[in-house]
PDB file of N, CA and C in Angstrom:
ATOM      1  N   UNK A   1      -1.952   1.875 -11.100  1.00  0.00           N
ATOM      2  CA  UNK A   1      -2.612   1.215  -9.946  1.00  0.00           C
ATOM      3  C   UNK A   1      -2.261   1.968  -8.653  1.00  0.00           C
ATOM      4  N   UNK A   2      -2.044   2.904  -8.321  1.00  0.00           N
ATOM      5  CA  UNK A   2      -1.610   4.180  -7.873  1.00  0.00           C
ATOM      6  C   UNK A   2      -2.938   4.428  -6.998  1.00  0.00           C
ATOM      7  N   UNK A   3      -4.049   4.510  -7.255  1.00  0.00           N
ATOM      8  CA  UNK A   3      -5.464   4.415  -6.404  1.00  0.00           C
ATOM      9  C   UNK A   3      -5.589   3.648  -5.672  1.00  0.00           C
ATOM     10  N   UNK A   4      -4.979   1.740  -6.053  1.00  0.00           N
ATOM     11  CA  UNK A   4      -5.297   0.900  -5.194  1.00  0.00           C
ATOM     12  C   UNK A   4      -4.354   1.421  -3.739  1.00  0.00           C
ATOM     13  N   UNK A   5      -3.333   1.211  -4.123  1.00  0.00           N
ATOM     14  CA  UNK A   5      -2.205   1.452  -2.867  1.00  0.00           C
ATOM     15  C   UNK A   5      -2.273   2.517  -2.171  1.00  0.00           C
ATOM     16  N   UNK A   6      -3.349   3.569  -2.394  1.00  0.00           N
ATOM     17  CA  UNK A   6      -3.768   4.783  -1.611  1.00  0.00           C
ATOM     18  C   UNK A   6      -4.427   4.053  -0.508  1.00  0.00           C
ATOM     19  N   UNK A   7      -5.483   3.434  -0.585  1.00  0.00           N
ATOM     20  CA  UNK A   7      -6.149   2.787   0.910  1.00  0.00           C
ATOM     21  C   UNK A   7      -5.472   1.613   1.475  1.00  0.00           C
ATOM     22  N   UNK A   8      -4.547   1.181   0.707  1.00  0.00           N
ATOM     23  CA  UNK A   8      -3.741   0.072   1.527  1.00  0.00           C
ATOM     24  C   UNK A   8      -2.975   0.335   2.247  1.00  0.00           C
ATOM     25  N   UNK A   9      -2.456   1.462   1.944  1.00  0.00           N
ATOM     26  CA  UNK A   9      -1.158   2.389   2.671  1.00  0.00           C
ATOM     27  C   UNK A   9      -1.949   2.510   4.434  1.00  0.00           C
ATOM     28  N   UNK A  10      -3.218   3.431   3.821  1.00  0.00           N
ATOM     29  CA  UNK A  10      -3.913   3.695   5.317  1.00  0.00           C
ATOM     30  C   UNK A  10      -4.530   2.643   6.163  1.00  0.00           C
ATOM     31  N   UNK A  11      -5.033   1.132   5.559  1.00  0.00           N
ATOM     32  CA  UNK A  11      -5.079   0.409   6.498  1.00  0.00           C
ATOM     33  C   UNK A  11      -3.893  -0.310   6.929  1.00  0.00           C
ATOM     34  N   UNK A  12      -2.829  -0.789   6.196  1.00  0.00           N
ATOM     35  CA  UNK A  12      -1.584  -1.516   6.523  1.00  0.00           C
ATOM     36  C   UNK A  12      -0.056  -0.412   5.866  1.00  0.00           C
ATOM     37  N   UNK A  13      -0.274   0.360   7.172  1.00  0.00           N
ATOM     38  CA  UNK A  13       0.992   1.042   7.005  1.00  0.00           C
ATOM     39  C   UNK A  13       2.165   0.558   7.199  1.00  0.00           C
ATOM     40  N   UNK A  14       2.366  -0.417   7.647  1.00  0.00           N
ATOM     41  CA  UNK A  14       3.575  -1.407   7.691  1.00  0.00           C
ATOM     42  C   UNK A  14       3.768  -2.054   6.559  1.00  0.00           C
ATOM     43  N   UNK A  15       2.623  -1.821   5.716  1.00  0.00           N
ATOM     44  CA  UNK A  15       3.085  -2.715   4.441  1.00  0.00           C
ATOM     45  C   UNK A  15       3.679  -1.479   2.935  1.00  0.00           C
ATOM     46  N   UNK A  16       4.137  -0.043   3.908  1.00  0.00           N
ATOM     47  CA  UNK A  16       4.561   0.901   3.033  1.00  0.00           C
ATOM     48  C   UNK A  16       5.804   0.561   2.654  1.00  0.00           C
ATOM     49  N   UNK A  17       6.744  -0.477   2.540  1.00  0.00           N
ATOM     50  CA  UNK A  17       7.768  -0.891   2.335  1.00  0.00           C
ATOM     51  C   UNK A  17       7.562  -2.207   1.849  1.00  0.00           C
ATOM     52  N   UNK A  18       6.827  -2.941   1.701  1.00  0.00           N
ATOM     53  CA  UNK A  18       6.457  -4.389   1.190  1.00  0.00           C
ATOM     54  C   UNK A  18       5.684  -4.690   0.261  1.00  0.00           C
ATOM     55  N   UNK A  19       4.487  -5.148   0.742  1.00  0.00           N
ATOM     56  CA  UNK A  19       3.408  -5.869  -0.483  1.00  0.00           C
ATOM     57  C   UNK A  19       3.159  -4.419  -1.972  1.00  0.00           C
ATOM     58  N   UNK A  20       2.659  -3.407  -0.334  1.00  0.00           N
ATOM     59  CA  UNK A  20       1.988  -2.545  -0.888  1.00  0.00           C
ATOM     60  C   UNK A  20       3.246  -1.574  -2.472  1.00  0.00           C
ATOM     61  N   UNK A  21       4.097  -1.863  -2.039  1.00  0.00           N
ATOM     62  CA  UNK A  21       5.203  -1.146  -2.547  1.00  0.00           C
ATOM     63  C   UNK A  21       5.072  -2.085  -4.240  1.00  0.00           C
ATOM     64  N   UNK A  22       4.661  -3.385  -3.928  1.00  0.00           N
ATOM     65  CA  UNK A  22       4.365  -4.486  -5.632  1.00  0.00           C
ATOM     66  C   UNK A  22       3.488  -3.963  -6.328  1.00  0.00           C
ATOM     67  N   UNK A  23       2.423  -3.569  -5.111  1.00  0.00           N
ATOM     68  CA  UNK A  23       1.177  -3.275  -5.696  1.00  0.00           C
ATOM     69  C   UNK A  23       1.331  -2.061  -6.498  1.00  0.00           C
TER      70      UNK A  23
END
């Protein structure tokens, strides 16, 4: 799931240590 967290990174870069990091 490595694709999803590619565009999440770039809209919520604050979440490069949090959600996005579950995802």
């Amino acid at each position: 799931m490595k694709k999803e967290t590619t565009p999440l990174r770039l809209i919520y870069p604050q979440w490069q240590g949090g959600i996005v990091d579950h995802w």
